[in-house]
N, C-alpha and C. Protein backbone atom coordinates (compact mmCIF):
# COMPACT_ATOMS: atom_id res chain seq x y z
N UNK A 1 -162.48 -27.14 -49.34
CA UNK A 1 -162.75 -28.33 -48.55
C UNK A 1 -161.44 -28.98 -48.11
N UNK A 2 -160.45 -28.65 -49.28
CA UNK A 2 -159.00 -29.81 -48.69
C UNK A 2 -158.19 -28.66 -47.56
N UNK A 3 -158.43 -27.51 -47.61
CA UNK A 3 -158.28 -26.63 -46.21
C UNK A 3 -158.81 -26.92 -45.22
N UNK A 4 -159.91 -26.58 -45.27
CA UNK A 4 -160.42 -27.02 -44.61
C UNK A 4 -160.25 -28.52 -43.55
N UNK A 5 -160.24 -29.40 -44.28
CA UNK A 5 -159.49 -31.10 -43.72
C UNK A 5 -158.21 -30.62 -43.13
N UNK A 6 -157.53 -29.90 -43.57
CA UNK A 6 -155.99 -29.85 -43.25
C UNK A 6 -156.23 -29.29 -42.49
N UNK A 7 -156.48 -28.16 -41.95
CA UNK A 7 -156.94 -27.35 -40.82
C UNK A 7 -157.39 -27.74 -39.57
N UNK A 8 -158.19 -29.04 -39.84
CA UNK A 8 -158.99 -30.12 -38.35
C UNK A 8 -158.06 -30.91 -38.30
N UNK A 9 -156.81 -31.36 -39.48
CA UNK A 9 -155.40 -32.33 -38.87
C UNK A 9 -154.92 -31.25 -38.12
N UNK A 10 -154.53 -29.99 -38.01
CA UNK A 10 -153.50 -29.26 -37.54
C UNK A 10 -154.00 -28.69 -36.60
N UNK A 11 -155.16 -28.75 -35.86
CA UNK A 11 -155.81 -28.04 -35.00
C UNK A 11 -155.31 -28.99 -33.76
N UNK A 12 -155.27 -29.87 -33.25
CA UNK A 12 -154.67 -30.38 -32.07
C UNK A 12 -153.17 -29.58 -32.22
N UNK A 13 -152.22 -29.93 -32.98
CA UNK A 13 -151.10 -29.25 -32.73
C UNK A 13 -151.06 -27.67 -32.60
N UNK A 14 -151.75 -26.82 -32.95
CA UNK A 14 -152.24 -25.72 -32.79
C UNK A 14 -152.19 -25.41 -31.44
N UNK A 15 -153.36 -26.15 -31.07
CA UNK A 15 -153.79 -25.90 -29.47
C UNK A 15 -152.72 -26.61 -28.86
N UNK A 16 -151.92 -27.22 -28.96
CA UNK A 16 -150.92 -27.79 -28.01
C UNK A 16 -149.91 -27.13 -28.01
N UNK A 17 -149.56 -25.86 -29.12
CA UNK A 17 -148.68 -24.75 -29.08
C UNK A 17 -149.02 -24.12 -28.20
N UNK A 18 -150.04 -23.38 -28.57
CA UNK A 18 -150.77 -22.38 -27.66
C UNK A 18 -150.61 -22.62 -26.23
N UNK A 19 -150.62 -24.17 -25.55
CA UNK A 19 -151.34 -24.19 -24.25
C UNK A 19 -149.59 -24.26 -23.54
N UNK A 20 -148.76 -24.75 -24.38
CA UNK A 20 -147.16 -24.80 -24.09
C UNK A 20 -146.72 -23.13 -23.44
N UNK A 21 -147.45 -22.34 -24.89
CA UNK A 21 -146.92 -20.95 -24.63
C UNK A 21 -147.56 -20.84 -23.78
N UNK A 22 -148.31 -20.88 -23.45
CA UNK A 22 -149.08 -20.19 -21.58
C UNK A 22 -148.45 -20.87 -20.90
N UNK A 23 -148.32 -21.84 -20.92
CA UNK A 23 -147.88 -22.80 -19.79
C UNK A 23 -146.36 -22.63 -19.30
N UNK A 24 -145.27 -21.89 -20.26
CA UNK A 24 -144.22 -20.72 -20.27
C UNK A 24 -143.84 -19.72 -19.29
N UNK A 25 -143.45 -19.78 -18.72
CA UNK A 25 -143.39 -18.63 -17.54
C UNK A 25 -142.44 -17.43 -18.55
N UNK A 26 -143.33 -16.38 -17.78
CA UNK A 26 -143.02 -15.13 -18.94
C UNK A 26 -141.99 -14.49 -18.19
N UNK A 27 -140.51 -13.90 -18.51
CA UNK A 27 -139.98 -13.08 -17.50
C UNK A 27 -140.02 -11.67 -18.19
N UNK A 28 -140.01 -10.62 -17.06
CA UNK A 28 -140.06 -9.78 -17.57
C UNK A 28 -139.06 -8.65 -16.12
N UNK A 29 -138.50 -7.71 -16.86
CA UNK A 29 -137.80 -7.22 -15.90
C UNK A 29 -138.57 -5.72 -15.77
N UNK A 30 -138.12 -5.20 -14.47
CA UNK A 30 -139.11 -4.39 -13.51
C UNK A 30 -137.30 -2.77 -13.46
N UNK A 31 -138.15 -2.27 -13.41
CA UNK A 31 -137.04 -0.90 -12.85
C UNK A 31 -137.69 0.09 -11.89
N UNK A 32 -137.35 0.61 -11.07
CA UNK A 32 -137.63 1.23 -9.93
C UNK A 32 -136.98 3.13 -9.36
N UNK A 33 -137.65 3.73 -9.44
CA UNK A 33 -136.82 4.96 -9.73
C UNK A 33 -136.70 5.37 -7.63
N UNK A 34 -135.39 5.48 -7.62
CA UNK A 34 -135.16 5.91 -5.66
C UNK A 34 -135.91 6.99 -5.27
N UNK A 35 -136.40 7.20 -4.15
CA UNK A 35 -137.09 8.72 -3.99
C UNK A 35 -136.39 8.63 -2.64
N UNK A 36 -135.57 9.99 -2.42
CA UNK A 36 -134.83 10.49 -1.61
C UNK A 36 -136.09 11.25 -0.33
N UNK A 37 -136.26 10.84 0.87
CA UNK A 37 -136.80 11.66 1.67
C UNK A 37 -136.19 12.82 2.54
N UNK A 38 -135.83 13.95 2.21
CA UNK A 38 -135.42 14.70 3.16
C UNK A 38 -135.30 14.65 4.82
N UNK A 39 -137.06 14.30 5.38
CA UNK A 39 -137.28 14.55 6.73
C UNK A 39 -136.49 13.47 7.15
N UNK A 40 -135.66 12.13 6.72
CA UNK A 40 -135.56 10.97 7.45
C UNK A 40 -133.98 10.88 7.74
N UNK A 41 -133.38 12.30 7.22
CA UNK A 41 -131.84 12.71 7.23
C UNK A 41 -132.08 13.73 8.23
N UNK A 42 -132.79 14.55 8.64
CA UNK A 42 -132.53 15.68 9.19
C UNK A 42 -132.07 16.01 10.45
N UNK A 43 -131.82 14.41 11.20
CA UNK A 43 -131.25 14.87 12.45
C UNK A 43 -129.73 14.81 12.18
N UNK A 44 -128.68 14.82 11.48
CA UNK A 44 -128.07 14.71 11.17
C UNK A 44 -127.58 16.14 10.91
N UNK A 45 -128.21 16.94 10.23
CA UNK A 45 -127.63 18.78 10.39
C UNK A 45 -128.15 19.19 11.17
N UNK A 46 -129.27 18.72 11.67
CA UNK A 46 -129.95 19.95 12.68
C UNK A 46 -129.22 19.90 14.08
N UNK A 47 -127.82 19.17 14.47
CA UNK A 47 -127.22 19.17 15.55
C UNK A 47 -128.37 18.57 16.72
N UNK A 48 -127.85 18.65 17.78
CA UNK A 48 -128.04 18.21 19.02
C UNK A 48 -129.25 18.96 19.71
N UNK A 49 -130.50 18.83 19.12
CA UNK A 49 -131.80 19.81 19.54
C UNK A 49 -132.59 18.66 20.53
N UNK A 50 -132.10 18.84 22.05
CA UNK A 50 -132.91 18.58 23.01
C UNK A 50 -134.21 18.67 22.77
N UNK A 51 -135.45 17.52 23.12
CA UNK A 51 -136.61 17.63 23.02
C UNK A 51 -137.34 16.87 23.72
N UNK A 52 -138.70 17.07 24.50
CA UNK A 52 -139.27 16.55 25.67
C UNK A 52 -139.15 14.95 25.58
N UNK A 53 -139.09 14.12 26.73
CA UNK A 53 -139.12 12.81 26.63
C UNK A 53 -140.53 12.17 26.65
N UNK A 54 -141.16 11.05 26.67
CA UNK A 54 -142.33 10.61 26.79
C UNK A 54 -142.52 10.28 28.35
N UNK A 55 -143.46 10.71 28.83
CA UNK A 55 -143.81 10.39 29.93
C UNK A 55 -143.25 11.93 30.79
N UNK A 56 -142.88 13.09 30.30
CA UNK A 56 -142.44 14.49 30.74
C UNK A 56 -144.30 14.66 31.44
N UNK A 57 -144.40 16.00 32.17
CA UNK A 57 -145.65 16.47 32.45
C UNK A 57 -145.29 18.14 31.87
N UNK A 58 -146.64 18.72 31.68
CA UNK A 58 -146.47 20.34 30.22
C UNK A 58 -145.65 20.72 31.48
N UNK A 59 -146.08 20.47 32.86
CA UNK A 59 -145.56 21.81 33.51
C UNK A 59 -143.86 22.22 33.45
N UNK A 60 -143.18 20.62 33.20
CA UNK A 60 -141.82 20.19 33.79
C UNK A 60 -141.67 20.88 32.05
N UNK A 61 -141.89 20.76 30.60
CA UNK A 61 -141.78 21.39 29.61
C UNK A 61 -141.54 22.55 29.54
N UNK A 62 -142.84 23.37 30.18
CA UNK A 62 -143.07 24.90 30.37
C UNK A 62 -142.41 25.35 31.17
N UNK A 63 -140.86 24.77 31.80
CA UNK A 63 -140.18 25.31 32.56
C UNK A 63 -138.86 25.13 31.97
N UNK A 64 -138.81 23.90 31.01
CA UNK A 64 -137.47 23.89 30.17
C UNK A 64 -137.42 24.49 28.75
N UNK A 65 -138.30 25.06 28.41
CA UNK A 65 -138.61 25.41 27.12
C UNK A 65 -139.06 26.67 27.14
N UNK A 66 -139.74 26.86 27.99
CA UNK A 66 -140.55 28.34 28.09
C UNK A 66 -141.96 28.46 27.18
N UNK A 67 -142.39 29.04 26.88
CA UNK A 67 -143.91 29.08 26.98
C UNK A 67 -143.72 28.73 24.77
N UNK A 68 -144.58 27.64 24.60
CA UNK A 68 -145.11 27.17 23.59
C UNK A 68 -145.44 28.50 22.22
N UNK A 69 -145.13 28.59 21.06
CA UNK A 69 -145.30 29.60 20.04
C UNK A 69 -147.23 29.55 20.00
N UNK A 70 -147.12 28.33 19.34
CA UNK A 70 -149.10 27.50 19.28
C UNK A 70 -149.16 26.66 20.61
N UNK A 71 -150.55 26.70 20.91
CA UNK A 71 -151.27 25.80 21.79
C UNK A 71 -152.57 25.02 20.72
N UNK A 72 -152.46 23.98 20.49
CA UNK A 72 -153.99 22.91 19.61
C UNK A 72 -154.74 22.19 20.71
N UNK A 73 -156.01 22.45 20.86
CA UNK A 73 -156.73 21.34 21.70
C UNK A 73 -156.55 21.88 23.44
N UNK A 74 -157.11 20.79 23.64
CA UNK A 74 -157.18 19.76 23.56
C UNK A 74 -158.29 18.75 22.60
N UNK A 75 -158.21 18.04 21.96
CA UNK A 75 -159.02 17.37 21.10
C UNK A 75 -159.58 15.70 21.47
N UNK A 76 -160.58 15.38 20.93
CA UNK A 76 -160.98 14.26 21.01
C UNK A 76 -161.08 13.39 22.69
N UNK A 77 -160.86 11.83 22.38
CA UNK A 77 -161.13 11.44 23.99
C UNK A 77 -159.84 10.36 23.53
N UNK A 78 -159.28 10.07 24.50
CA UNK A 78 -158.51 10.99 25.19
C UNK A 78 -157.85 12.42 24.62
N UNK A 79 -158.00 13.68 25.45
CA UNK A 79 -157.86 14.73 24.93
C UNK A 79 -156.09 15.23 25.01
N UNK A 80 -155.99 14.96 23.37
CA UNK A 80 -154.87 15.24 22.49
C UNK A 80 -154.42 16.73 22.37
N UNK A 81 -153.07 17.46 23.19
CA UNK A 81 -152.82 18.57 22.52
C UNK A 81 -151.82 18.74 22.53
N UNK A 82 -151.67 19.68 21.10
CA UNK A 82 -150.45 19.92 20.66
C UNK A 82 -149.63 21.52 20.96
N UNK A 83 -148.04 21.27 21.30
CA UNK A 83 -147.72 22.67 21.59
C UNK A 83 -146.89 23.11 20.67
N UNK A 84 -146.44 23.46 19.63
CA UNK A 84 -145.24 23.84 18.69
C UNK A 84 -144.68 25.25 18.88
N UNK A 85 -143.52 24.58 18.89
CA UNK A 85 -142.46 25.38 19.44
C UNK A 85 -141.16 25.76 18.28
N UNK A 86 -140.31 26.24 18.14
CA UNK A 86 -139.25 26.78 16.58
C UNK A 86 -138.98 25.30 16.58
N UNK A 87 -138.35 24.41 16.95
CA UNK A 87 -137.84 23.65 16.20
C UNK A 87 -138.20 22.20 16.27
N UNK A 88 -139.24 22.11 17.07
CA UNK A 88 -140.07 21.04 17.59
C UNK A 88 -141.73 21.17 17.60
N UNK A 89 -142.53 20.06 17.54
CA UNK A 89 -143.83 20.19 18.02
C UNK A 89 -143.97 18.89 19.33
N UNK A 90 -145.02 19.61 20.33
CA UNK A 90 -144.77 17.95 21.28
C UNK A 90 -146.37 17.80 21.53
N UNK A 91 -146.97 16.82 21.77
CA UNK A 91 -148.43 16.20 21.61
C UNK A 91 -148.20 15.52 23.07
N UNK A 92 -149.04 15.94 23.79
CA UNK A 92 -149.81 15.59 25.26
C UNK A 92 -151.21 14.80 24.68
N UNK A 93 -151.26 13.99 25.67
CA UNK A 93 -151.86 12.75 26.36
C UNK A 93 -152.62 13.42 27.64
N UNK A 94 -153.48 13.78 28.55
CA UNK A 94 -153.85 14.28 29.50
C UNK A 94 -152.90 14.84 30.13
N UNK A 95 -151.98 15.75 29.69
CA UNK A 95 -150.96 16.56 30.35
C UNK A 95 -149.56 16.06 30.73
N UNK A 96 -149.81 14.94 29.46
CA UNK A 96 -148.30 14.13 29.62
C UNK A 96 -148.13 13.43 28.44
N UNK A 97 -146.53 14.12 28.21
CA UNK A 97 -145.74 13.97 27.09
C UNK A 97 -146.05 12.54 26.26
N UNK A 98 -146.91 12.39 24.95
CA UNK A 98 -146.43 10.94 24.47
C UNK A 98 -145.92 11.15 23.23
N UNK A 99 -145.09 11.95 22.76
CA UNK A 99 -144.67 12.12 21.53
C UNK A 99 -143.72 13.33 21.30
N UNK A 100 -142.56 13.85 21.06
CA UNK A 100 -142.44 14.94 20.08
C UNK A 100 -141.72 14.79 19.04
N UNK A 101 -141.63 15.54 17.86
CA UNK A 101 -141.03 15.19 16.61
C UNK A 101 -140.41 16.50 16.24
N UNK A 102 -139.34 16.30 15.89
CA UNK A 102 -138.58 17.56 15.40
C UNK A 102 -139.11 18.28 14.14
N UNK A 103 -139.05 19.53 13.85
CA UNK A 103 -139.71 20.32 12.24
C UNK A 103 -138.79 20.28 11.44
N UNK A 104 -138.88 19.87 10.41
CA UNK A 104 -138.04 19.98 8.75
C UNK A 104 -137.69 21.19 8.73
N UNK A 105 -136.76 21.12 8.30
CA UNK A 105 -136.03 22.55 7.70
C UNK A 105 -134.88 21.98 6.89
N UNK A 106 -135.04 22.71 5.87
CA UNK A 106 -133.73 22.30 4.62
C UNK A 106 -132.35 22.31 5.19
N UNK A 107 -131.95 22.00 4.61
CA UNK A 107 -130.15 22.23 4.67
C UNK A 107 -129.40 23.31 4.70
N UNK A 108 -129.84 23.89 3.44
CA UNK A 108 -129.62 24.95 3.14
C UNK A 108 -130.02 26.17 3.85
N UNK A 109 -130.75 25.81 4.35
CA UNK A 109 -131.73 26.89 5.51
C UNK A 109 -130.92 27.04 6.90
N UNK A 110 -129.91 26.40 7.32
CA UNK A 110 -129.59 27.17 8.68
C UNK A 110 -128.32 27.03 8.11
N UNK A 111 -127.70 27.98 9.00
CA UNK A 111 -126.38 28.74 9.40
C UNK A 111 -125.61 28.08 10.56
N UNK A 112 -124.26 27.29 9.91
CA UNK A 112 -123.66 26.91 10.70
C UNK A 112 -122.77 27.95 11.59
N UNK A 113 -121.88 28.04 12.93
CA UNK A 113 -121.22 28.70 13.48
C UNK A 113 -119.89 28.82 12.34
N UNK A 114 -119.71 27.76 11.90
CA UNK A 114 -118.54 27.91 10.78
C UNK A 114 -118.18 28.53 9.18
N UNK A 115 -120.16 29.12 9.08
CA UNK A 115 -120.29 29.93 7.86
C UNK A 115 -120.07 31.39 7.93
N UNK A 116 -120.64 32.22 9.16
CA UNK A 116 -120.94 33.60 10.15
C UNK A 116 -119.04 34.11 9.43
């Protein structure tokens, strides 16, 4: 019983610990590991690789490039197609250029004139 009593004196201070510690801003520290992307370096070795502009037409392409490895599509509405070529792919819009993006290839993977 005399625990008891002592226990209902100490119970306000109790809870007024408790509500302090929440009321505490907690810090806590965070670490973050880098992830290196290859594709976002690669114009950088792959030298000076000319590639269609936006707003080109296939025909003015198919005369600087020569004829496409793949042909995709045309797909969907507006009809989307794609032509990939060795070191590029380029994506038509109704027969006009709105995109091309160069292909990944490692580092290690081509041969400079200064290795031969």
């Amino acid at each position: 019983m005399k625990t008891t009593k002592r226990l209902i004196k100490l119970l306000p201070l109790i809870l007024l610990a408790t509500n302090l510690q929440a009321a505490t801003p907690q810090v806590s520290t965070s670490q973050a590991d880098i992830i290196v992307t290859p594709i976002a370096n690669q114009g950088s070795y792959l030298g000076s690789i000319s590639t269609p502009v936006t707003g080109e037409k296939q025909t003015v392409i198919r005369a600087r490039y020569g004829q496409p490895n793949a042909v995709s599509g045309p797909f969907g509405e507006p009809p989307i197609t794609r032509w990939n070529y060795t070191d590029f792919t380029v994506y038509f819009d109704t027969g006009v250029v709105i995109h091309s993006v160069l292909k990944y290839r490692s580092q290690h993977s081509i041969t400079k004139p200064s290795d031969k």
